[in-house]
PDB file of N, CA and C in Angstrom:
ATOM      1  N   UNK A   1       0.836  -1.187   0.000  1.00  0.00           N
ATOM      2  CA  UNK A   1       0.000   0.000   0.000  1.00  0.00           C
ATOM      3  C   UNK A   1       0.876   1.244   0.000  1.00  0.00           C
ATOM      4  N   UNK A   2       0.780   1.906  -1.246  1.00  0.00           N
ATOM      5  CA  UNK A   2       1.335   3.450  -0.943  1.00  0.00           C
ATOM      6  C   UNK A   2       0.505   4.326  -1.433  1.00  0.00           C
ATOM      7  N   UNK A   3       0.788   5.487  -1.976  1.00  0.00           N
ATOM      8  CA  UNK A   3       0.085   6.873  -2.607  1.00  0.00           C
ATOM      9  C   UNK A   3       1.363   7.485  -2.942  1.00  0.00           C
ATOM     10  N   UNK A   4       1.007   8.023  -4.296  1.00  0.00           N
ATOM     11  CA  UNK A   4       1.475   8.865  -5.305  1.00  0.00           C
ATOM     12  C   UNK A   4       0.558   9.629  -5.425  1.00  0.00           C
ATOM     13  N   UNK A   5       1.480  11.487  -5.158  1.00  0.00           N
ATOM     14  CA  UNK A   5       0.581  12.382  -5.228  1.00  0.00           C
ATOM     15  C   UNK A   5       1.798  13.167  -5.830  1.00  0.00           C
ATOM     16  N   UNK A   6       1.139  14.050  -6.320  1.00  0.00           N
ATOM     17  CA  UNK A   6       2.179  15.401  -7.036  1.00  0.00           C
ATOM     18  C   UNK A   6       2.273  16.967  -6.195  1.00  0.00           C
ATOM     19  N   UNK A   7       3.323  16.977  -6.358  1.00  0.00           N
ATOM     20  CA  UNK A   7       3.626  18.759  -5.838  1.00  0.00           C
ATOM     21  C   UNK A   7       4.213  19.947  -6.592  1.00  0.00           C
ATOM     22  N   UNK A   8       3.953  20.847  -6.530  1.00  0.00           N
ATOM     23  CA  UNK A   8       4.186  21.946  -6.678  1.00  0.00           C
ATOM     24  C   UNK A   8       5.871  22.425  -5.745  1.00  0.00           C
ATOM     25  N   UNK A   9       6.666  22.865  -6.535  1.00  0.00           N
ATOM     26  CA  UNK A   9       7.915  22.902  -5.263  1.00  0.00           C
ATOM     27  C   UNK A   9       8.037  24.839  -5.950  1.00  0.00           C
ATOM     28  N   UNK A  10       8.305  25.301  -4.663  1.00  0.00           N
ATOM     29  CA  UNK A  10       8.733  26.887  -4.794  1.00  0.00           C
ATOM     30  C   UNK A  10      10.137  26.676  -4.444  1.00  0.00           C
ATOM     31  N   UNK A  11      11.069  26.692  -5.104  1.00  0.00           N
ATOM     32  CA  UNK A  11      12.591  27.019  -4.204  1.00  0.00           C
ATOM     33  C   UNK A  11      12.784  28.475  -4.017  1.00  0.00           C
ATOM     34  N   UNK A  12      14.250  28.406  -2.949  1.00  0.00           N
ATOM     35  CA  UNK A  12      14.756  30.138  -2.856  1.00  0.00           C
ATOM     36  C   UNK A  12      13.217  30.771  -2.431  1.00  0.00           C
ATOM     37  N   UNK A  13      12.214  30.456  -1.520  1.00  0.00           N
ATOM     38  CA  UNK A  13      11.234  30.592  -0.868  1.00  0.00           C
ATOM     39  C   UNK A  13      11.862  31.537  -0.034  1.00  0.00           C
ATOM     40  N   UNK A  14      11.245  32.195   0.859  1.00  0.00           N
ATOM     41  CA  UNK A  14      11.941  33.106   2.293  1.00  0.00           C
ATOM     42  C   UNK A  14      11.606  32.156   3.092  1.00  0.00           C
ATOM     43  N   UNK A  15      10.561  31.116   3.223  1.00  0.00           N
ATOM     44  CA  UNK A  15      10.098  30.423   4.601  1.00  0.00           C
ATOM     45  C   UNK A  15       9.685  29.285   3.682  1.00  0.00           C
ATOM     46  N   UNK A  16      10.276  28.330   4.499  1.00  0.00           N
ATOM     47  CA  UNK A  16       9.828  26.646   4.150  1.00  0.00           C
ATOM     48  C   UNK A  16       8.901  26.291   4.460  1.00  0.00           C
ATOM     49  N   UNK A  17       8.031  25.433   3.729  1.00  0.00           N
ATOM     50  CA  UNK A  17       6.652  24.880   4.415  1.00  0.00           C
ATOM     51  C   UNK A  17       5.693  23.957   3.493  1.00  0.00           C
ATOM     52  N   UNK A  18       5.022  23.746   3.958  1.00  0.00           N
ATOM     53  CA  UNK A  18       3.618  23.044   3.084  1.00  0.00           C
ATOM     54  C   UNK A  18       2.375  24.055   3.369  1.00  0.00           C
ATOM     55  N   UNK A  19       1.936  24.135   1.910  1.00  0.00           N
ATOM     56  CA  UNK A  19       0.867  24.862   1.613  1.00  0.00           C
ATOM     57  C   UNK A  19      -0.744  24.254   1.468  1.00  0.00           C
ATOM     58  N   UNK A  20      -1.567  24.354   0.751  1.00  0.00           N
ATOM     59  CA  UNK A  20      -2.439  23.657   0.245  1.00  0.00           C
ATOM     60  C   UNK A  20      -2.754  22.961  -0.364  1.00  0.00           C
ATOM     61  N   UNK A  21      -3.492  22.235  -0.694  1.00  0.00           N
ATOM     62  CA  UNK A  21      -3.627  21.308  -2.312  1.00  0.00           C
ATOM     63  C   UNK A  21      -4.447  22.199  -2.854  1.00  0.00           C
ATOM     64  N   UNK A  22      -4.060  22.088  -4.661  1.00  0.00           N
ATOM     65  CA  UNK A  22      -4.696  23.196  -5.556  1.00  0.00           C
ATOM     66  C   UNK A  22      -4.764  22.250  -6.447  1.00  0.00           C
ATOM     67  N   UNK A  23      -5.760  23.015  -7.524  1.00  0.00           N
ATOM     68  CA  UNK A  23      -6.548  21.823  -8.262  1.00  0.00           C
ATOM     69  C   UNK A  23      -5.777  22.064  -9.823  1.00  0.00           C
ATOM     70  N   UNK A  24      -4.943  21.443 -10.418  1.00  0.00           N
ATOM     71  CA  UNK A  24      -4.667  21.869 -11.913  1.00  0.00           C
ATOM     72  C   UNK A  24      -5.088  21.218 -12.876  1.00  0.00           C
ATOM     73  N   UNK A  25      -4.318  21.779 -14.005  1.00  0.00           N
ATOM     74  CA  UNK A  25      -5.186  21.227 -14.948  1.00  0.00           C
ATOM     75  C   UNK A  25      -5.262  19.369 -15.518  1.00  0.00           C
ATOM     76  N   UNK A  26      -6.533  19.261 -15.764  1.00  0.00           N
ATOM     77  CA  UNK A  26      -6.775  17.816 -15.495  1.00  0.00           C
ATOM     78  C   UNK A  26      -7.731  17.012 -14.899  1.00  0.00           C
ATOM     79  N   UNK A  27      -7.801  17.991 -13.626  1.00  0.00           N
ATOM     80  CA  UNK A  27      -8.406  17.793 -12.342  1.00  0.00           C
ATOM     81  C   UNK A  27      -8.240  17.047 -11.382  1.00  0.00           C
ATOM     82  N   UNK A  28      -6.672  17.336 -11.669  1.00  0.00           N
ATOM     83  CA  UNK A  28      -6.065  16.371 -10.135  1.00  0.00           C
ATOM     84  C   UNK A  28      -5.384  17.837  -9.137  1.00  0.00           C
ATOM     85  N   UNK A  29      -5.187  16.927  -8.258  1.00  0.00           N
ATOM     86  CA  UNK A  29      -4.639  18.125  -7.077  1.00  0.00           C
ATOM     87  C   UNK A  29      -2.792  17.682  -7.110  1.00  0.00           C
ATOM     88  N   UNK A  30      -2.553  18.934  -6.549  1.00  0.00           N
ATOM     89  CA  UNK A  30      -0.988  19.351  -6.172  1.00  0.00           C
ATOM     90  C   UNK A  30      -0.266  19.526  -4.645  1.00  0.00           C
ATOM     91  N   UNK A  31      -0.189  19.097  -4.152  1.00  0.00           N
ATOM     92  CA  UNK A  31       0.534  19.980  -2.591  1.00  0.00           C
ATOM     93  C   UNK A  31       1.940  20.873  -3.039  1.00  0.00           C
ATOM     94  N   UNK A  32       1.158  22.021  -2.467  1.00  0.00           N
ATOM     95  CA  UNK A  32       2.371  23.543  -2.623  1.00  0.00           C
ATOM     96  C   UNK A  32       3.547  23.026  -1.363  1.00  0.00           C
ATOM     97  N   UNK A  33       4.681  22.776  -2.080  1.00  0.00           N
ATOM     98  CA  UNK A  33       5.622  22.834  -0.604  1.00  0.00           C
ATOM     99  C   UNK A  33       6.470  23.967  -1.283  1.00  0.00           C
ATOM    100  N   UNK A  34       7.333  24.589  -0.494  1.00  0.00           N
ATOM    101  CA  UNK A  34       8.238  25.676  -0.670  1.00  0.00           C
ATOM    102  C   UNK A  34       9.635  25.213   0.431  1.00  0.00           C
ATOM    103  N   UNK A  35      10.667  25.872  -0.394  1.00  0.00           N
ATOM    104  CA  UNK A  35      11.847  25.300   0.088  1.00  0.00           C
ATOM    105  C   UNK A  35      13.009  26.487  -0.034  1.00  0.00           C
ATOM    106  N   UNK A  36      13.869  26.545   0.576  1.00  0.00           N
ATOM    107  CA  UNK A  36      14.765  27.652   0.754  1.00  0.00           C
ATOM    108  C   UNK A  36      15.621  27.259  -0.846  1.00  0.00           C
ATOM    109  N   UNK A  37      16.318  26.636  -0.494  1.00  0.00           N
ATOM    110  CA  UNK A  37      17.610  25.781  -0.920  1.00  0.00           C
ATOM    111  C   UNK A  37      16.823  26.245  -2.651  1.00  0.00           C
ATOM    112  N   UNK A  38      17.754  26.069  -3.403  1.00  0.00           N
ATOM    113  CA  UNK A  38      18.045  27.091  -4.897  1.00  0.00           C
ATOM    114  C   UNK A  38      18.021  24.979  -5.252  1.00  0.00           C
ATOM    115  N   UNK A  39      17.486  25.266  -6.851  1.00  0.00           N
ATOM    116  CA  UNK A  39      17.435  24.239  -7.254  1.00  0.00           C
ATOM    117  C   UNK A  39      18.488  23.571  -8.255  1.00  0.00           C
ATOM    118  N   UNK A  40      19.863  23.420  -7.623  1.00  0.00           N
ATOM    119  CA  UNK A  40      21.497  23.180  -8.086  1.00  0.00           C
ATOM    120  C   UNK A  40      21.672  22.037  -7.239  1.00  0.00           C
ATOM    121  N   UNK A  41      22.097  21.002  -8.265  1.00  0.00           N
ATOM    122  CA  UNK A  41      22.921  20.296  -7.402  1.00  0.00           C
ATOM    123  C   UNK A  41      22.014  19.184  -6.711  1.00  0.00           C
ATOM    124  N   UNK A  42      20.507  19.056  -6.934  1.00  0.00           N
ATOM    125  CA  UNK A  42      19.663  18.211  -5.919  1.00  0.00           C
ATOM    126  C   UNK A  42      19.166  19.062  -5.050  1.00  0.00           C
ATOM    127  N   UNK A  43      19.851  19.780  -4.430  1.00  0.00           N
ATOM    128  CA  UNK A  43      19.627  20.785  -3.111  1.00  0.00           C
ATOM    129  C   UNK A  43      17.992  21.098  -2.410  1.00  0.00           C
ATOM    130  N   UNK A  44      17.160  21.651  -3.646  1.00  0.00           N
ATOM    131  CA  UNK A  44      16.185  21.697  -3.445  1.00  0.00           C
ATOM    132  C   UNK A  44      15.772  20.405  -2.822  1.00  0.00           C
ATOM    133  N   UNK A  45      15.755  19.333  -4.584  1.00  0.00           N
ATOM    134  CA  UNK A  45      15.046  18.032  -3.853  1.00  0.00           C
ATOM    135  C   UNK A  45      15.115  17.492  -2.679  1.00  0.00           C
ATOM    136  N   UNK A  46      16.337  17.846  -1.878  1.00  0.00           N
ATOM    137  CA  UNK A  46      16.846  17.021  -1.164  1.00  0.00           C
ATOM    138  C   UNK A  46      16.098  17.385   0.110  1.00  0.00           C
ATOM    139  N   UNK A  47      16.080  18.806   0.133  1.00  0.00           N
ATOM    140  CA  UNK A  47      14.945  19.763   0.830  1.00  0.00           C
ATOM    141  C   UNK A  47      13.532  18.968   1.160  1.00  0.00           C
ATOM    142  N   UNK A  48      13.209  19.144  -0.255  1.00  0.00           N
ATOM    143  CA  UNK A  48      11.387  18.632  -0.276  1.00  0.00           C
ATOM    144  C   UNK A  48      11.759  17.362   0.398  1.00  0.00           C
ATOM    145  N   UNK A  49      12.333  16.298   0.368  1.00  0.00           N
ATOM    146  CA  UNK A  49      12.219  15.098   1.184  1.00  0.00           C
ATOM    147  C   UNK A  49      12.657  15.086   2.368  1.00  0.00           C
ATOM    148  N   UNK A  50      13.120  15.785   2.894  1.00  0.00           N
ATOM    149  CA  UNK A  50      13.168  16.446   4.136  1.00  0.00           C
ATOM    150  C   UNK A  50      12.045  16.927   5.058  1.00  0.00           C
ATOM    151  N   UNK A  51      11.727  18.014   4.202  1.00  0.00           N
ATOM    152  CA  UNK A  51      10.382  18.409   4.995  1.00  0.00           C
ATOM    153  C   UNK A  51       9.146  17.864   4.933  1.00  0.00           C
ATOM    154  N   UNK A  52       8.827  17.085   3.770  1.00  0.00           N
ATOM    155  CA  UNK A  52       8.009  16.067   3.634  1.00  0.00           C
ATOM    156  C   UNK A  52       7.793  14.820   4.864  1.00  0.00           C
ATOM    157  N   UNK A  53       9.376  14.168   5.029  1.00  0.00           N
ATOM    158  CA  UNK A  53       9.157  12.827   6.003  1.00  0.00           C
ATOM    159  C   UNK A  53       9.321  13.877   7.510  1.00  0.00           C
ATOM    160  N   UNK A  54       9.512  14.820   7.600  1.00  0.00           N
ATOM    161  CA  UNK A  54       9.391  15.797   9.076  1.00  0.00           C
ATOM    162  C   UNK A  54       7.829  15.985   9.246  1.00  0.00           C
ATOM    163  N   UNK A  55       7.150  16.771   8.285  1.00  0.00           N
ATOM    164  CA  UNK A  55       5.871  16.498   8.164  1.00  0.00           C
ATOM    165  C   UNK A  55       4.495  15.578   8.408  1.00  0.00           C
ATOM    166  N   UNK A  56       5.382  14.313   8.042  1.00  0.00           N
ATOM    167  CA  UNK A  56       4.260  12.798   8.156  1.00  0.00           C
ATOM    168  C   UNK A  56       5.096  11.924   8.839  1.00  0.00           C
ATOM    169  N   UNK A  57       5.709  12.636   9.607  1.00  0.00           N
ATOM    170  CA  UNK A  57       6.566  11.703  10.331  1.00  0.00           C
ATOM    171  C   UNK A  57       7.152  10.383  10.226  1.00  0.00           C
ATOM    172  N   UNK A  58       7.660  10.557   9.379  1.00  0.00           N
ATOM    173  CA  UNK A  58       8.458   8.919   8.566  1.00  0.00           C
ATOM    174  C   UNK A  58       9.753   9.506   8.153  1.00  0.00           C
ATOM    175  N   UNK A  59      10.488   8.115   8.249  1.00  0.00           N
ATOM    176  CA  UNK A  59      11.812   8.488   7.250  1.00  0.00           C
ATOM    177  C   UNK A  59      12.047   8.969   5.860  1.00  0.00           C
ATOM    178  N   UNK A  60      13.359   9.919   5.654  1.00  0.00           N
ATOM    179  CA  UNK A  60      13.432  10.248   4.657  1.00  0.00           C
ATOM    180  C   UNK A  60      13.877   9.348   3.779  1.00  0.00           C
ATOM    181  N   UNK A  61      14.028   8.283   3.820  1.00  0.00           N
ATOM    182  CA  UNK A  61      14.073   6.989   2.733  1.00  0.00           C
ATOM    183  C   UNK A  61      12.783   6.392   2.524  1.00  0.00           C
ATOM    184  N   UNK A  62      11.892   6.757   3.301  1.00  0.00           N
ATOM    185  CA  UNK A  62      10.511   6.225   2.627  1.00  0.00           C
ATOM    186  C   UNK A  62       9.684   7.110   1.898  1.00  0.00           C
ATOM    187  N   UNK A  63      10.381   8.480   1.485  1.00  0.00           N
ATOM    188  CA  UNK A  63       9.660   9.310   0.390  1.00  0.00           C
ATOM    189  C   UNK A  63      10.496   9.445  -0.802  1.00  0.00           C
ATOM    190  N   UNK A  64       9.979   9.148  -1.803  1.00  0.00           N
ATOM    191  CA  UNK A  64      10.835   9.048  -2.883  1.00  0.00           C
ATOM    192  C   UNK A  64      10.295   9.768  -3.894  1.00  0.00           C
ATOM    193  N   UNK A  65      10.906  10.801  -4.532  1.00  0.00           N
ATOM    194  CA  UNK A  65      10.614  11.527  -5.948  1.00  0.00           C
ATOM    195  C   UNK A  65      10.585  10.446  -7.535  1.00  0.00           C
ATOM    196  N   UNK A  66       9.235  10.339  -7.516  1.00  0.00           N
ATOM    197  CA  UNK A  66       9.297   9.323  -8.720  1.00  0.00           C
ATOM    198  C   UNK A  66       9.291  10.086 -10.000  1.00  0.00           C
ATOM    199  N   UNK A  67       9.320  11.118 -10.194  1.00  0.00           N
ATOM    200  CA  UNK A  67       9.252  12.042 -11.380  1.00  0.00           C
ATOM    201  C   UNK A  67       9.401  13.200 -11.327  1.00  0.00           C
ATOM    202  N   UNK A  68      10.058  13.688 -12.323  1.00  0.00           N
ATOM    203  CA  UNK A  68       9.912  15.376 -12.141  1.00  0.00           C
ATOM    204  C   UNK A  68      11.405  15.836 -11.688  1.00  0.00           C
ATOM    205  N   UNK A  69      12.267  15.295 -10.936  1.00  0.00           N
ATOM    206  CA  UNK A  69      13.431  15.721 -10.688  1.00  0.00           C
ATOM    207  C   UNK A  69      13.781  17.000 -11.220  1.00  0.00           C
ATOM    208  N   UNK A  70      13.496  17.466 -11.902  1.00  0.00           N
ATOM    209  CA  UNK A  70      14.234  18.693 -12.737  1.00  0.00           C
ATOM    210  C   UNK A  70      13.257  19.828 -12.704  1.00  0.00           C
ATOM    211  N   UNK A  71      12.084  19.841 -12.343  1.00  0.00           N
ATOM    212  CA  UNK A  71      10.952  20.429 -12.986  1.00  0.00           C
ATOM    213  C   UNK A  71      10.263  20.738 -11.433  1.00  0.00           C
ATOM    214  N   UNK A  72       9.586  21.646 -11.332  1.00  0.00           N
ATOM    215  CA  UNK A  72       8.509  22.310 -10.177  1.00  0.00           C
ATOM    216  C   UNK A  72       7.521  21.201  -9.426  1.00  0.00           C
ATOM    217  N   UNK A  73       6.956  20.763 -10.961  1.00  0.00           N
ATOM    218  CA  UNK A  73       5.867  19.380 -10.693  1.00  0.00           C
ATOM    219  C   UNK A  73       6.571  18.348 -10.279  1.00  0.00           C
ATOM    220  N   UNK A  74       6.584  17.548  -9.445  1.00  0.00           N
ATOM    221  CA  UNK A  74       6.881  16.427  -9.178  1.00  0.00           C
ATOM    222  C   UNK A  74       5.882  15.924  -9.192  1.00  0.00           C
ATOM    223  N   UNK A  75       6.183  14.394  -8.699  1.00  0.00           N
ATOM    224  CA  UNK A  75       5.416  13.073  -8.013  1.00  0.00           C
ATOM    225  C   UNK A  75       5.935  11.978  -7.324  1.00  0.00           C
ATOM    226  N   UNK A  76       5.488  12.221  -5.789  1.00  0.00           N
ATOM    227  CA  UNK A  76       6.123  11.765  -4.823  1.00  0.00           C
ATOM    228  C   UNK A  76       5.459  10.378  -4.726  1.00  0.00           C
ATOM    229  N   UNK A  77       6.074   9.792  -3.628  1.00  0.00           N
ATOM    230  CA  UNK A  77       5.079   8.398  -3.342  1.00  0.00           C
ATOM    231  C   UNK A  77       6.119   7.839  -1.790  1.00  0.00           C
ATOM    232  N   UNK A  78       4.961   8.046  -1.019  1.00  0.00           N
ATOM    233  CA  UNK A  78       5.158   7.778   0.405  1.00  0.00           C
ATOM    234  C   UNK A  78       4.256   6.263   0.369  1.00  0.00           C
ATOM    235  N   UNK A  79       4.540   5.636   2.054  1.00  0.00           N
ATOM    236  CA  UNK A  79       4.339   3.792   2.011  1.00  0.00           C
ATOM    237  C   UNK A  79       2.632   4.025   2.494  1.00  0.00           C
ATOM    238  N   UNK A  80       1.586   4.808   2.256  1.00  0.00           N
ATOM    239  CA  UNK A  80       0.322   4.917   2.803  1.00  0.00           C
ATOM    240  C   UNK A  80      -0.711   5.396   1.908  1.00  0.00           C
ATOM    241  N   UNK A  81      -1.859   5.618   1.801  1.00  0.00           N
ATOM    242  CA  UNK A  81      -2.964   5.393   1.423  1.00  0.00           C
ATOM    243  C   UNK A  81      -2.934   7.245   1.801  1.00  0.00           C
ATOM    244  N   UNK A  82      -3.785   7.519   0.809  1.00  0.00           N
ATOM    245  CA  UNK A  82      -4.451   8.995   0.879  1.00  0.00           C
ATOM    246  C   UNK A  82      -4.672   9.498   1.240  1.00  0.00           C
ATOM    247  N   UNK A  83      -5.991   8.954   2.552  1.00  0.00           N
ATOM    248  CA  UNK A  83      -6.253   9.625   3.877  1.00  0.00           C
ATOM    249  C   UNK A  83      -5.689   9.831   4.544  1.00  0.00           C
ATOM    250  N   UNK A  84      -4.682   8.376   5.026  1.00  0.00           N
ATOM    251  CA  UNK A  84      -3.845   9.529   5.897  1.00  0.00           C
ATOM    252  C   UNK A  84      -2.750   9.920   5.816  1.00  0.00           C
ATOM    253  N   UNK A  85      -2.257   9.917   4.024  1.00  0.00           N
ATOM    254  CA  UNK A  85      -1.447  11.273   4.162  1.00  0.00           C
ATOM    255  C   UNK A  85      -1.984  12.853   4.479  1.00  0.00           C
ATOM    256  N   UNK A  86      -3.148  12.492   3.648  1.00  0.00           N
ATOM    257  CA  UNK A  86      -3.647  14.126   4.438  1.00  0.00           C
ATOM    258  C   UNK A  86      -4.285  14.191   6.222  1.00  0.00           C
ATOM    259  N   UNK A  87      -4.837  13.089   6.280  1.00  0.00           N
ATOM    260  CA  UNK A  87      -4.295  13.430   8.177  1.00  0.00           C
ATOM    261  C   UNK A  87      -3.552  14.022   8.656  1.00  0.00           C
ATOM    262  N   UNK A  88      -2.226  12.990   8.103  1.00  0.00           N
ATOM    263  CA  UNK A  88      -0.886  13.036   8.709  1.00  0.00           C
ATOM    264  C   UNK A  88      -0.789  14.569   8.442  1.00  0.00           C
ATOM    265  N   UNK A  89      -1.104  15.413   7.254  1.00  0.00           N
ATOM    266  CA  UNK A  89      -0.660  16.388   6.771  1.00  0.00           C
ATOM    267  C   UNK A  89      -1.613  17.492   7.858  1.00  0.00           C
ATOM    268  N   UNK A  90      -2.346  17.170   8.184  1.00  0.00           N
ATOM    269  CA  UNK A  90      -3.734  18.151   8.799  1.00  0.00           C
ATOM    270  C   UNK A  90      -4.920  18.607   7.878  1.00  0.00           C
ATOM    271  N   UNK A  91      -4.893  17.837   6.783  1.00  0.00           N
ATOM    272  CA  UNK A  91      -5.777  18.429   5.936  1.00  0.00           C
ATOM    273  C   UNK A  91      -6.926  17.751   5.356  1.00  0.00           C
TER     274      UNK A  91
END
């Protein structure tokens, strides 16, 4: 059992965090995370999986960037089911 969901990444942000889910085009949803770290080098990514498994409280080896590496959009995939990633998330 896991979930694959997609995000939105802001780097070079002033303040790190998780935002909302927003609806794009398609009609699937996004989670906004924002990240300090400039997107060179991994840096960013390395960020988003960071604050991600701090977030849902799991290790950062159990969130993995399955797409997107290079690009704003990703698609992540943590070891749980939907609901309660957004539990876990507060949302």
């Amino acid at each position: 059992m896991s979930c694959t969901f997609g995000i939105r990444v802001t780097p070079r942000a002033s303040k790190p965090g998780i935002g909302a889910w927003r609806q794009v085009t398609g009609g699937h949803e996004e989670l906004e995370v924002r990240v300090t770290e400039a997107p060179a080098d991994g840096a960013a990514n390395d960020a988003v999986v960071k604050l991600l498994a701090v977030a849902l409280g799991i290790s950062r080896s159990e969130v993995a960037i399955i797409s997107g590496a290079t690009s704003r959009h990703k698609r992540i995939r943590v070891p749980f089911e939907a609901d309660e990633l957004r539990q876990r998330l507060g949302q």
